[in-house]
PDB file of N, CA and C in Angstrom:
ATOM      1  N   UNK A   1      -9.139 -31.898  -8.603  1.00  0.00           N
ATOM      2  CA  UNK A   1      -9.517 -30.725  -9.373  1.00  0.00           C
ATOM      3  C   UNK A   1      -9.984 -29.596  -8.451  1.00  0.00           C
ATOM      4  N   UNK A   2     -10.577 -29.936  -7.692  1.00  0.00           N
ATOM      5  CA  UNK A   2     -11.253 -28.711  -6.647  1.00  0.00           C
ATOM      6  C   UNK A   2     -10.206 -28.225  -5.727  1.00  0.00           C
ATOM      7  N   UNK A   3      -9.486 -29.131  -5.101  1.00  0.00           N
ATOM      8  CA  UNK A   3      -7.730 -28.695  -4.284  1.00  0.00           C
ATOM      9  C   UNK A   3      -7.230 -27.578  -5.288  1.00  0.00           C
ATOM     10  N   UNK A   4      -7.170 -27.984  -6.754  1.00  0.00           N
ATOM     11  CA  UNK A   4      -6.116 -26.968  -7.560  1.00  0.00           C
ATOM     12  C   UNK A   4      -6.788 -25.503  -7.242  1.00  0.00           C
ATOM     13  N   UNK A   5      -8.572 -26.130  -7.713  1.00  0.00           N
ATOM     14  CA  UNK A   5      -9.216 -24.886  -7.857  1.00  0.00           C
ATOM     15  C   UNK A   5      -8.808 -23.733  -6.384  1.00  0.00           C
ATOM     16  N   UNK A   6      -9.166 -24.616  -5.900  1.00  0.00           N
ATOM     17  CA  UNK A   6      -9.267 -23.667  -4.177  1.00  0.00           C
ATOM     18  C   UNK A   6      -7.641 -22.888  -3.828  1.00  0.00           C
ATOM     19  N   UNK A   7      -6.866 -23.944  -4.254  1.00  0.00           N
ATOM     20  CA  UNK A   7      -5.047 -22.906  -4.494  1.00  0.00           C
ATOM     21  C   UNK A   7      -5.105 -22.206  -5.315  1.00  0.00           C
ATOM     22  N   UNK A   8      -5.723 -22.385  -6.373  1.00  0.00           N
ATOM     23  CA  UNK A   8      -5.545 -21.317  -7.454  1.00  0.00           C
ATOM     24  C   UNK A   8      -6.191 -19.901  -7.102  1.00  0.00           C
ATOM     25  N   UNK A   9      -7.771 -19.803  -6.339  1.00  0.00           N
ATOM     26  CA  UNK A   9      -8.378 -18.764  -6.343  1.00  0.00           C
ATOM     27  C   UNK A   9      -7.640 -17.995  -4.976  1.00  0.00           C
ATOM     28  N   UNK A  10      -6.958 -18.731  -4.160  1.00  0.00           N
ATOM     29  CA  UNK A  10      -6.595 -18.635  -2.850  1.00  0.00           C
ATOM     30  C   UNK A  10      -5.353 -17.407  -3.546  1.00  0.00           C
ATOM     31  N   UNK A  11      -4.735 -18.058  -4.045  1.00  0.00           N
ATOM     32  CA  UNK A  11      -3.422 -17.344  -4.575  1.00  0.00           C
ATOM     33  C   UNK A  11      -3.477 -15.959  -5.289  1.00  0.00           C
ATOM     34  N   UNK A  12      -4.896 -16.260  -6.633  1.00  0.00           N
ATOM     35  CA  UNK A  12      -5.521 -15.129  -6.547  1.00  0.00           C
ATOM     36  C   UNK A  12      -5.890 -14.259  -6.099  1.00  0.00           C
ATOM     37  N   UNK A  13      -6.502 -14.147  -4.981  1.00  0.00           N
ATOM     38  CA  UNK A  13      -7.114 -13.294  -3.827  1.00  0.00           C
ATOM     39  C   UNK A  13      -6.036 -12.916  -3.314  1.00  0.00           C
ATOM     40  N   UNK A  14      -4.745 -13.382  -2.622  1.00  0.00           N
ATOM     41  CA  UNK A  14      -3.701 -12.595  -2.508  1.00  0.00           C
ATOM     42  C   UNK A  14      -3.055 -11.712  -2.674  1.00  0.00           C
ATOM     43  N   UNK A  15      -3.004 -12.243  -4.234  1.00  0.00           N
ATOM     44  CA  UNK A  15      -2.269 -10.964  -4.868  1.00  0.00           C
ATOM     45  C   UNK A  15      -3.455  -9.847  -5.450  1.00  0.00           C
ATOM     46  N   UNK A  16      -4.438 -10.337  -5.662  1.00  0.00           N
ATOM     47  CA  UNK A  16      -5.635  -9.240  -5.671  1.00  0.00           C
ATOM     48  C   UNK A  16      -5.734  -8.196  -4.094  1.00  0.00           C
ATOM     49  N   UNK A  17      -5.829  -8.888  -3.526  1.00  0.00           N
ATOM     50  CA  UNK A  17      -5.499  -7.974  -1.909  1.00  0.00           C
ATOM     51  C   UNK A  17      -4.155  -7.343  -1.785  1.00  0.00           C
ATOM     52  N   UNK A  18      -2.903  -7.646  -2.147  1.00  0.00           N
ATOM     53  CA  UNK A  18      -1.757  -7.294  -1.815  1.00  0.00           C
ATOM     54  C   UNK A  18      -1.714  -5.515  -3.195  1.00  0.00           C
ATOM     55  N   UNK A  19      -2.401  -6.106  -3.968  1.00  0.00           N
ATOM     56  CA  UNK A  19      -2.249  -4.860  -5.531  1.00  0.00           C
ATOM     57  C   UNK A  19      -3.393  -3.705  -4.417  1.00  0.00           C
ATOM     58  N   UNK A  20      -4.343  -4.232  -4.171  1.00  0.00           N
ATOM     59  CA  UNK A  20      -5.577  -2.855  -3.653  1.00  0.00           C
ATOM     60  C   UNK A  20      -4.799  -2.326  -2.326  1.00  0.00           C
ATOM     61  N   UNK A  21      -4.267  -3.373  -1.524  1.00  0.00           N
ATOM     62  CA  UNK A  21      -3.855  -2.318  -0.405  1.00  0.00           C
ATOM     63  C   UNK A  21      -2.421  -1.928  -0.833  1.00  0.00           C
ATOM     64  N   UNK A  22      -2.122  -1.278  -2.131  1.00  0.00           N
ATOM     65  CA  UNK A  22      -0.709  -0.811  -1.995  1.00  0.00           C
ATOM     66  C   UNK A  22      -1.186   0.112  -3.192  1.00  0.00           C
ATOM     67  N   UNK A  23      -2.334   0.443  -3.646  1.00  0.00           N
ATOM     68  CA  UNK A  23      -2.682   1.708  -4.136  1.00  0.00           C
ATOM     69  C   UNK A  23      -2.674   3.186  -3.411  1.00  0.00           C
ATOM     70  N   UNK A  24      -3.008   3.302  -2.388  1.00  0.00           N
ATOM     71  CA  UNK A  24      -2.981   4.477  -1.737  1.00  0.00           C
ATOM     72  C   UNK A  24      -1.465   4.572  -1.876  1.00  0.00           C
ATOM     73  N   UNK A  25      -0.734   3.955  -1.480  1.00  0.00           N
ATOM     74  CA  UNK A  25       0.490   4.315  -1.383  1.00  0.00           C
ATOM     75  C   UNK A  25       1.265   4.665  -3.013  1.00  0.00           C
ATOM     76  N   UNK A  26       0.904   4.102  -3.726  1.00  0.00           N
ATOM     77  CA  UNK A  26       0.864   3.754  -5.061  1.00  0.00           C
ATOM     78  C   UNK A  26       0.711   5.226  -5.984  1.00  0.00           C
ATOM     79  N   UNK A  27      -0.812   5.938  -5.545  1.00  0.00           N
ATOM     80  CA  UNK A  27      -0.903   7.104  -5.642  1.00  0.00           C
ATOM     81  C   UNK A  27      -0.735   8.548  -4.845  1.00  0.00           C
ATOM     82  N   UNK A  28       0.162   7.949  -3.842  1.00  0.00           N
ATOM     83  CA  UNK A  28       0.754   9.122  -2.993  1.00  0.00           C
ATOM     84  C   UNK A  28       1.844   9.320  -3.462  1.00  0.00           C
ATOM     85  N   UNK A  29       3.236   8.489  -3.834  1.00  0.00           N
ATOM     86  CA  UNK A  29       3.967   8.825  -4.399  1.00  0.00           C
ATOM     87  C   UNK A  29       3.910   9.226  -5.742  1.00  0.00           C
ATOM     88  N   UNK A  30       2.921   9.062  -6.510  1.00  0.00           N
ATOM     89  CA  UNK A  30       2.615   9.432  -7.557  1.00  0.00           C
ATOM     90  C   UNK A  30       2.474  11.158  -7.863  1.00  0.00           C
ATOM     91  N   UNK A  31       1.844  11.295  -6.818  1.00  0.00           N
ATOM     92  CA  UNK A  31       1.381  12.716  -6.732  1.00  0.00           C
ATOM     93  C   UNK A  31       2.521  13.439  -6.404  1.00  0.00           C
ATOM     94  N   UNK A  32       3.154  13.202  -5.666  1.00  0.00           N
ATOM     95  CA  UNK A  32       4.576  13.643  -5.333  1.00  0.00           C
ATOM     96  C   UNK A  32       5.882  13.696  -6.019  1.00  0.00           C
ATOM     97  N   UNK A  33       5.388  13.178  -6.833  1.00  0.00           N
ATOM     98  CA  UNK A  33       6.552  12.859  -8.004  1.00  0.00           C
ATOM     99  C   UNK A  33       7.607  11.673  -7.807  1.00  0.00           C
ATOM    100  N   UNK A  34       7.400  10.870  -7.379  1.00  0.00           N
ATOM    101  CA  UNK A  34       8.526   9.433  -6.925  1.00  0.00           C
ATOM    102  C   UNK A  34       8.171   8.792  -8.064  1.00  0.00           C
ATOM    103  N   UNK A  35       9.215   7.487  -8.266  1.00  0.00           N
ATOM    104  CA  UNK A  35       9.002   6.601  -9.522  1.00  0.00           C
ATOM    105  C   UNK A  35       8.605   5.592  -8.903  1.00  0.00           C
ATOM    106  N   UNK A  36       7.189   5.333  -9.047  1.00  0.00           N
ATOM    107  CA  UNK A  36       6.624   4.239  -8.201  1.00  0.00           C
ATOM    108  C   UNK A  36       5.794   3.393  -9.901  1.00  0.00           C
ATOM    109  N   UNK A  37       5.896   1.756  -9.573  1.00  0.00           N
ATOM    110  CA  UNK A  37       5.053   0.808 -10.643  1.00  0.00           C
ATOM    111  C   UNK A  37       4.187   0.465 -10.091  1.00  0.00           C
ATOM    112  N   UNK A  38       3.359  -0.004 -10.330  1.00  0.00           N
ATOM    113  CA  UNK A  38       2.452  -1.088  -9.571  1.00  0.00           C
ATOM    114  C   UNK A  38       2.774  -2.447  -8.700  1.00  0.00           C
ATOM    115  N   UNK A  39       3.551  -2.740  -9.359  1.00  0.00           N
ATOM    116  CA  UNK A  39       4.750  -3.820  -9.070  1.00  0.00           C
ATOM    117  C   UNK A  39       5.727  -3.522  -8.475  1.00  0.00           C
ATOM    118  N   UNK A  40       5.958  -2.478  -8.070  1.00  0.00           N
ATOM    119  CA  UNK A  40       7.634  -1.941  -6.982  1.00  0.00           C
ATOM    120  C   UNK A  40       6.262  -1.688  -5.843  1.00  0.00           C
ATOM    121  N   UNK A  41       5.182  -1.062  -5.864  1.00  0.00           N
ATOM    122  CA  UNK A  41       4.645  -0.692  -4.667  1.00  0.00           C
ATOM    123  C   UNK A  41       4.099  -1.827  -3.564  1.00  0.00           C
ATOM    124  N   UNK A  42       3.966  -2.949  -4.108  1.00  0.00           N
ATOM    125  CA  UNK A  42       3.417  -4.011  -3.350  1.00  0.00           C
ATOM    126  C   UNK A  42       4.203  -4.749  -2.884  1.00  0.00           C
ATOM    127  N   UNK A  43       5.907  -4.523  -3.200  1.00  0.00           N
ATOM    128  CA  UNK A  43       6.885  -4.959  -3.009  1.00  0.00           C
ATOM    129  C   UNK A  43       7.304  -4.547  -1.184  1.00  0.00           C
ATOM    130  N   UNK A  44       7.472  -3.105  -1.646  1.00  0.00           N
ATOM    131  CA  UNK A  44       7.666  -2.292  -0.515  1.00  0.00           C
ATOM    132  C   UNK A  44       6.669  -2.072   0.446  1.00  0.00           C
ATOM    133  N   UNK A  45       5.800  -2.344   0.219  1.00  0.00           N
ATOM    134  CA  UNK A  45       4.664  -2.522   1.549  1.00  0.00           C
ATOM    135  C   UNK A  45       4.875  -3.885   2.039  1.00  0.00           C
ATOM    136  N   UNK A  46       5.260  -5.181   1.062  1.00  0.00           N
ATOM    137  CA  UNK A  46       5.583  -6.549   2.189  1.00  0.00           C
ATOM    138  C   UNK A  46       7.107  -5.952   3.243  1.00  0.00           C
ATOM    139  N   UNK A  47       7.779  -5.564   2.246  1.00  0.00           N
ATOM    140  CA  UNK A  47       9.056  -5.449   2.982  1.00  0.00           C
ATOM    141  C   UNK A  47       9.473  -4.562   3.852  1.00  0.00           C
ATOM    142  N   UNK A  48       8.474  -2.936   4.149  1.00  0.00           N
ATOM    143  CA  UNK A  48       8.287  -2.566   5.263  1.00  0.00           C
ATOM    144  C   UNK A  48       7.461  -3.105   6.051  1.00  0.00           C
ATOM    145  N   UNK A  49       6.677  -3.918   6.143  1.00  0.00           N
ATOM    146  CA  UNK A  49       5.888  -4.451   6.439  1.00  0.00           C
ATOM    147  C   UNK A  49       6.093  -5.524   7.232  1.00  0.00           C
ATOM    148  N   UNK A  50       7.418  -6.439   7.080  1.00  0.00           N
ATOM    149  CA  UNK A  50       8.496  -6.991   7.423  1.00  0.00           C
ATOM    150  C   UNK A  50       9.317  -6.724   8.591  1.00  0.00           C
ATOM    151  N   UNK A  51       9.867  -5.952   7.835  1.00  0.00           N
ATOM    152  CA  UNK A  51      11.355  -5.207   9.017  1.00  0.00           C
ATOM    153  C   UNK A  51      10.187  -4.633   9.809  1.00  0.00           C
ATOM    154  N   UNK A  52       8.935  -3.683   9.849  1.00  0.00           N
ATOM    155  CA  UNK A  52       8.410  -3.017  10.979  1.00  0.00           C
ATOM    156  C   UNK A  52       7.817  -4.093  11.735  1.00  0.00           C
ATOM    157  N   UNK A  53       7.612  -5.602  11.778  1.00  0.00           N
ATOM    158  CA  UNK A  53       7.201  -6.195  12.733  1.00  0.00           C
ATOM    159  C   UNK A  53       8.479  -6.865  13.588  1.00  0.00           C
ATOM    160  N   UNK A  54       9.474  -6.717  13.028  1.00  0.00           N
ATOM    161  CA  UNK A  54      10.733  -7.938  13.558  1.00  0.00           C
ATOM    162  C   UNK A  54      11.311  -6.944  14.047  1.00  0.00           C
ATOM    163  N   UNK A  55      11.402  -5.210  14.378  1.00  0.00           N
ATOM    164  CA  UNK A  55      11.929  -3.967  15.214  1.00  0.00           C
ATOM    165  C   UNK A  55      10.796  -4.217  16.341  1.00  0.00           C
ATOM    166  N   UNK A  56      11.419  -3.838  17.596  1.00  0.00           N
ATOM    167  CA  UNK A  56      10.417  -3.584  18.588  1.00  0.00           C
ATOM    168  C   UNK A  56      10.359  -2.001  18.844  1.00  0.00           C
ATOM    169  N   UNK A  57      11.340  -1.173  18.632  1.00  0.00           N
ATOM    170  CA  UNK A  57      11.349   0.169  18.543  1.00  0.00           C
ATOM    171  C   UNK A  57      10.717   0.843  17.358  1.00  0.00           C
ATOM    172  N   UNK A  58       9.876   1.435  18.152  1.00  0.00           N
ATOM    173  CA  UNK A  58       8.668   2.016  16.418  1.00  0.00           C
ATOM    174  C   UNK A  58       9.721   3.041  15.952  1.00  0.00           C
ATOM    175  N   UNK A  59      10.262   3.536  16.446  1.00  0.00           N
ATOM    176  CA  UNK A  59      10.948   5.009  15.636  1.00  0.00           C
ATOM    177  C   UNK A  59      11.978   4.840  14.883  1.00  0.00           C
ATOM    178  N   UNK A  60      12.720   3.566  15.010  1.00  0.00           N
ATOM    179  CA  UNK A  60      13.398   3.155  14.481  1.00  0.00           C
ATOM    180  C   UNK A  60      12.624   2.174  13.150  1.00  0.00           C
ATOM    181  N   UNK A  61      11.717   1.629  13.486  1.00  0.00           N
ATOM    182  CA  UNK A  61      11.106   1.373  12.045  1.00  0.00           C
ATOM    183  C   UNK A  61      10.738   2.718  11.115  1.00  0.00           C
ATOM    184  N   UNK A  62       9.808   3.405  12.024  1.00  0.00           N
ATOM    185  CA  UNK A  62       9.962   4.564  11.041  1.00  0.00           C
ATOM    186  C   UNK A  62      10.584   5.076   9.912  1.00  0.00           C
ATOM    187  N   UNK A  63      12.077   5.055  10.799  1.00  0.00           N
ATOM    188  CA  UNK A  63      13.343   5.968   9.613  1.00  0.00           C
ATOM    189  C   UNK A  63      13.750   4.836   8.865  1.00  0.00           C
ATOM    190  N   UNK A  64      13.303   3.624   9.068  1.00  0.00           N
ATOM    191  CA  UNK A  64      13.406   3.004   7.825  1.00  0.00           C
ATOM    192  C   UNK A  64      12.839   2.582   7.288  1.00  0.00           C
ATOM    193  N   UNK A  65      11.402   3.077   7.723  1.00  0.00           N
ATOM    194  CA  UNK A  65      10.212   2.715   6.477  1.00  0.00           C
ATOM    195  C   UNK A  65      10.545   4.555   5.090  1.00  0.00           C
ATOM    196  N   UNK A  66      11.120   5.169   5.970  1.00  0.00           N
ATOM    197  CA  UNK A  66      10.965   6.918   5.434  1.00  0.00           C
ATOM    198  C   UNK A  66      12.541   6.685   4.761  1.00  0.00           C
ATOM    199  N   UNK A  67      13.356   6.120   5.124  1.00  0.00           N
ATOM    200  CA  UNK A  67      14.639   5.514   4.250  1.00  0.00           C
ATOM    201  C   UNK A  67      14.185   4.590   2.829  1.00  0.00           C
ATOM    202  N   UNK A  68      13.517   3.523   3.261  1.00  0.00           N
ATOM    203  CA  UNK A  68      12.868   2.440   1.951  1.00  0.00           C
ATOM    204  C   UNK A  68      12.234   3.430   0.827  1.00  0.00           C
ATOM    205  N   UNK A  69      11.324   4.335   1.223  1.00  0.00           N
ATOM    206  CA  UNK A  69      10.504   5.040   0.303  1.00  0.00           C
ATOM    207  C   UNK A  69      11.387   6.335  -0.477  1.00  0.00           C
ATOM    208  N   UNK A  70      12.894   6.780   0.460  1.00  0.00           N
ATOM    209  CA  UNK A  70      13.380   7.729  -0.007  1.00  0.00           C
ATOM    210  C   UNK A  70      13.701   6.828  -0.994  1.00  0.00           C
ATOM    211  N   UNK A  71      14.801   5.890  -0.824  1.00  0.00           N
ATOM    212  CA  UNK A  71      15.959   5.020  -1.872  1.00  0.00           C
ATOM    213  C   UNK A  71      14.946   4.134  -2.954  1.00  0.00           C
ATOM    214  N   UNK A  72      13.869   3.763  -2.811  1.00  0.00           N
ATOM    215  CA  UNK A  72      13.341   2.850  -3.915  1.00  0.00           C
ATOM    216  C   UNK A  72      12.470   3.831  -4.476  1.00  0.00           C
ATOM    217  N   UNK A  73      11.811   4.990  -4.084  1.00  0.00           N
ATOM    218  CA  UNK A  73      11.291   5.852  -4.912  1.00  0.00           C
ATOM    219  C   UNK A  73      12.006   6.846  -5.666  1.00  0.00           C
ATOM    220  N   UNK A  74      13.194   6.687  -5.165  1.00  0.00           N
ATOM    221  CA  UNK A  74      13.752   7.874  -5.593  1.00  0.00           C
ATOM    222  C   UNK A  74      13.046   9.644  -5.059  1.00  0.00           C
ATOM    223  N   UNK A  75      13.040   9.804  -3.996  1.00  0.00           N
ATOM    224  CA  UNK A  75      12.848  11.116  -3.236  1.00  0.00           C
ATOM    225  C   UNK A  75      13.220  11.765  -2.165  1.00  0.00           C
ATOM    226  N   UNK A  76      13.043  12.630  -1.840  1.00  0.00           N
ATOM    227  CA  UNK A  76      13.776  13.221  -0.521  1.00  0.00           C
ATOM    228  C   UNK A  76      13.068  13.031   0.551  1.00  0.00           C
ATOM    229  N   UNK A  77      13.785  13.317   1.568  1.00  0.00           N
ATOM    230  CA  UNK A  77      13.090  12.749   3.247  1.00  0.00           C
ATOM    231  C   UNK A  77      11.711  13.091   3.540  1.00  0.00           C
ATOM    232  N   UNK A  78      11.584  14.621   3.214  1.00  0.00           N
ATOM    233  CA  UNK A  78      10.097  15.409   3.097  1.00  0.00           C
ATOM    234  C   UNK A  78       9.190  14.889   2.140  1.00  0.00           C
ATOM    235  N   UNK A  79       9.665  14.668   0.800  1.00  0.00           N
ATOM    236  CA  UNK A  79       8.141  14.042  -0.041  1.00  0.00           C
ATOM    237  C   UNK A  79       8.380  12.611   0.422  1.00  0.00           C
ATOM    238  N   UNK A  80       9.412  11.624   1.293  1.00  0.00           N
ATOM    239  CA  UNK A  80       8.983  10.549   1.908  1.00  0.00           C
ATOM    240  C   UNK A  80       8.010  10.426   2.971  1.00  0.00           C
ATOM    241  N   UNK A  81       8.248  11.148   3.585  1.00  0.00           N
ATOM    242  CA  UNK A  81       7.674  11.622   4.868  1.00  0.00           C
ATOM    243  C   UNK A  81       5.704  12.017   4.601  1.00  0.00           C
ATOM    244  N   UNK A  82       5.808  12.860   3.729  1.00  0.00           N
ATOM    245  CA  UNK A  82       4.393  13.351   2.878  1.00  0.00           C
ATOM    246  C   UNK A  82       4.042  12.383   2.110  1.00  0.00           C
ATOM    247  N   UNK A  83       4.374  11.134   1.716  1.00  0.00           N
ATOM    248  CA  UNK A  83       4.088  10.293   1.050  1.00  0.00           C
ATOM    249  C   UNK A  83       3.461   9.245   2.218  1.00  0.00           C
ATOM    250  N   UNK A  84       4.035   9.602   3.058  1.00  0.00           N
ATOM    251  CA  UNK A  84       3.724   8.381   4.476  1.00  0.00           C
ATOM    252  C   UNK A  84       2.584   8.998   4.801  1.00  0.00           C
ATOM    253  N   UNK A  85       2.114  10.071   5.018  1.00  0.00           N
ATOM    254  CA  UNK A  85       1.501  10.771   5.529  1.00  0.00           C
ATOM    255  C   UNK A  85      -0.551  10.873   4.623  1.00  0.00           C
ATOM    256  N   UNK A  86       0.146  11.039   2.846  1.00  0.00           N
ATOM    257  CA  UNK A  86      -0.334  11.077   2.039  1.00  0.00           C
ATOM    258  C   UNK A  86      -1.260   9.763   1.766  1.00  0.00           C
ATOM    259  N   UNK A  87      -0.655   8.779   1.433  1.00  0.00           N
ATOM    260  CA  UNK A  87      -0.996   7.222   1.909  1.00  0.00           C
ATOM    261  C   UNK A  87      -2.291   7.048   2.624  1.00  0.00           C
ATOM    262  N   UNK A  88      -2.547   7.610   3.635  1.00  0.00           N
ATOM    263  CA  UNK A  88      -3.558   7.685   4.520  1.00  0.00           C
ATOM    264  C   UNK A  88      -4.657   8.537   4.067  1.00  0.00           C
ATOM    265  N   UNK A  89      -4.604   9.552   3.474  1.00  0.00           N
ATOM    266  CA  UNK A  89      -5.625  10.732   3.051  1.00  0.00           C
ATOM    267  C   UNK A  89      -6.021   9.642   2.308  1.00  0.00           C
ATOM    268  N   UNK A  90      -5.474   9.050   0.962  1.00  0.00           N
ATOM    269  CA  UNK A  90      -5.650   8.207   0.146  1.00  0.00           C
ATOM    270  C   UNK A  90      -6.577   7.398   0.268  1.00  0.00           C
ATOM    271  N   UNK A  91      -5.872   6.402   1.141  1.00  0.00           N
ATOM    272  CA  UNK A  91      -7.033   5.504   1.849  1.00  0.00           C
ATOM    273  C   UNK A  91      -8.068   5.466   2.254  1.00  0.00           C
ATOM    274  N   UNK A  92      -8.583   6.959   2.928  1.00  0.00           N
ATOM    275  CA  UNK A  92      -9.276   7.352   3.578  1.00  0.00           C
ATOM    276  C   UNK A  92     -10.007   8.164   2.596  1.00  0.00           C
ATOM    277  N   UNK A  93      -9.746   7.932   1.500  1.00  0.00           N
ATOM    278  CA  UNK A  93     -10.829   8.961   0.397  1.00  0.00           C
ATOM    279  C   UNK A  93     -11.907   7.799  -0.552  1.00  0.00           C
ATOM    280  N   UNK A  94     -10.456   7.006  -0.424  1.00  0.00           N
ATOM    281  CA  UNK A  94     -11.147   5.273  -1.276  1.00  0.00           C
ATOM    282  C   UNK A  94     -11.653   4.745  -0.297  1.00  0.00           C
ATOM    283  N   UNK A  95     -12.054   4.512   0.721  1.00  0.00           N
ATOM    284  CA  UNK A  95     -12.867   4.076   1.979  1.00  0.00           C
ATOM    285  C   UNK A  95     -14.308   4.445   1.666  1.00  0.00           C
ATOM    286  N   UNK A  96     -14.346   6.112   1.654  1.00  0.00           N
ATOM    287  CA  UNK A  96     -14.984   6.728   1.570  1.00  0.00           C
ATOM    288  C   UNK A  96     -15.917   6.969   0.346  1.00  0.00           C
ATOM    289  N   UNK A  97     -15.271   6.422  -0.913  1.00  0.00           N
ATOM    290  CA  UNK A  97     -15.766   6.159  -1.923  1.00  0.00           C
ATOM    291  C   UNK A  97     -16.600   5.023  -1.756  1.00  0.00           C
ATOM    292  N   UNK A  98     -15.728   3.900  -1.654  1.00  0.00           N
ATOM    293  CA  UNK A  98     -16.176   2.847  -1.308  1.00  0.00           C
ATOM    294  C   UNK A  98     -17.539   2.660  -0.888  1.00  0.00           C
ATOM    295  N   UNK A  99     -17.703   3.315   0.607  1.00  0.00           N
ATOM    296  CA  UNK A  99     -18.912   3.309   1.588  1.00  0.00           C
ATOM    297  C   UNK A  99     -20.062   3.779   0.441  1.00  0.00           C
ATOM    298  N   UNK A 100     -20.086   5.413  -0.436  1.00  0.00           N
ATOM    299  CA  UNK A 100     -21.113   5.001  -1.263  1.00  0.00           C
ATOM    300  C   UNK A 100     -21.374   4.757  -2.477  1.00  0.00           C
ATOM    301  N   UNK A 101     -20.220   3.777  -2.613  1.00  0.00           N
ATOM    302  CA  UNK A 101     -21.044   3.264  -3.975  1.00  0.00           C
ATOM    303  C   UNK A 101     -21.736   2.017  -3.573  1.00  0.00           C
ATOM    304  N   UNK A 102     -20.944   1.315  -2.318  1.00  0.00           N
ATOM    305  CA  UNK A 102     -22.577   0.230  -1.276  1.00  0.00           C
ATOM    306  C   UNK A 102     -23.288   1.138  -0.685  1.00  0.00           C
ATOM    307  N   UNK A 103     -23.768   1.773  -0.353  1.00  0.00           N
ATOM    308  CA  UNK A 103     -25.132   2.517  -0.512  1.00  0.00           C
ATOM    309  C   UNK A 103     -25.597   2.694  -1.170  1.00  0.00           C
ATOM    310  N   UNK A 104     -25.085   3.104  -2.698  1.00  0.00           N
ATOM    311  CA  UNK A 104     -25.667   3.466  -3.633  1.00  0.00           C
ATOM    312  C   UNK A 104     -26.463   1.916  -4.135  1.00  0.00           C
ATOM    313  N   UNK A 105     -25.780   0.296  -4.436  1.00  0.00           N
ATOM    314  CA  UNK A 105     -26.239  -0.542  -4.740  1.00  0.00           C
ATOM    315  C   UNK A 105     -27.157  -1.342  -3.823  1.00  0.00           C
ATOM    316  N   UNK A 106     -27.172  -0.767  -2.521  1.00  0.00           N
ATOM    317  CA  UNK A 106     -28.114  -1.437  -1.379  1.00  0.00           C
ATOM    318  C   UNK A 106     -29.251  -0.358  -2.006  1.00  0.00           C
ATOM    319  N   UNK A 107     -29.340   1.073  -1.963  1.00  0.00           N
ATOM    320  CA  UNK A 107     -30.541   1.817  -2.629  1.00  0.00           C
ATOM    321  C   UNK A 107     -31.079   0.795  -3.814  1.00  0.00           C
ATOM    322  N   UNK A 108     -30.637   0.674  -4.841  1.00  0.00           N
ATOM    323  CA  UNK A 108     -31.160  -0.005  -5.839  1.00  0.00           C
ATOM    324  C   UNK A 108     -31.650  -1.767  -5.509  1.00  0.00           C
TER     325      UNK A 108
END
């Protein structure tokens, strides 16, 4: 019973981690106008995620991480490109959130 438990929450936490880190990206194309789900975005972060470790040439992962996001979002090279770019502001705003709302509950 405790083996199941411990696969079960394990598996959980996965895909709970795999859904939060593919929000920024999630709401960059959003903003940009691409057809992004919740479920196509966590897709495309394993699978660039993928091909960019098995390339040893970064620039060449690049144009096909900025290819993946044109063809599965449906957008052009520039709002791919600003979406790559965007991703990061993102992140870096929910980080930032993050930091105080634990401050805010360490205050209390």
């Amino acid at each position: 019973m405790t083996l199941l438990f411990g696969v079960t929450i394990g598996i959980l936490a996965i895909i709970a981690i795999l859904l939060i880190s593919a929000l920024p990206l999630y709401f960059a194309v959003g903003l940009l106008g691409g057809k992004a789900t919740i479920f196509k975005v966590p897709m495309v972060n394993l699978i660039v995620g993928v091909i960019g470790a098995a390339l040893d040439i970064p620039i060449i992962g690049f144009i096909l991480l900025l290819f993946i996001y044109k063809k599965v979002f449906k957008m052009s090279w520039l709002s791919a490109f600003l979406a790559w770019i965007l991703q990061f502001v993102v992140a870096g705003a929910l980080l930032f959130l993050a930091s105080f709302l634990s401050l805010g509950i360490a205050v209390l």
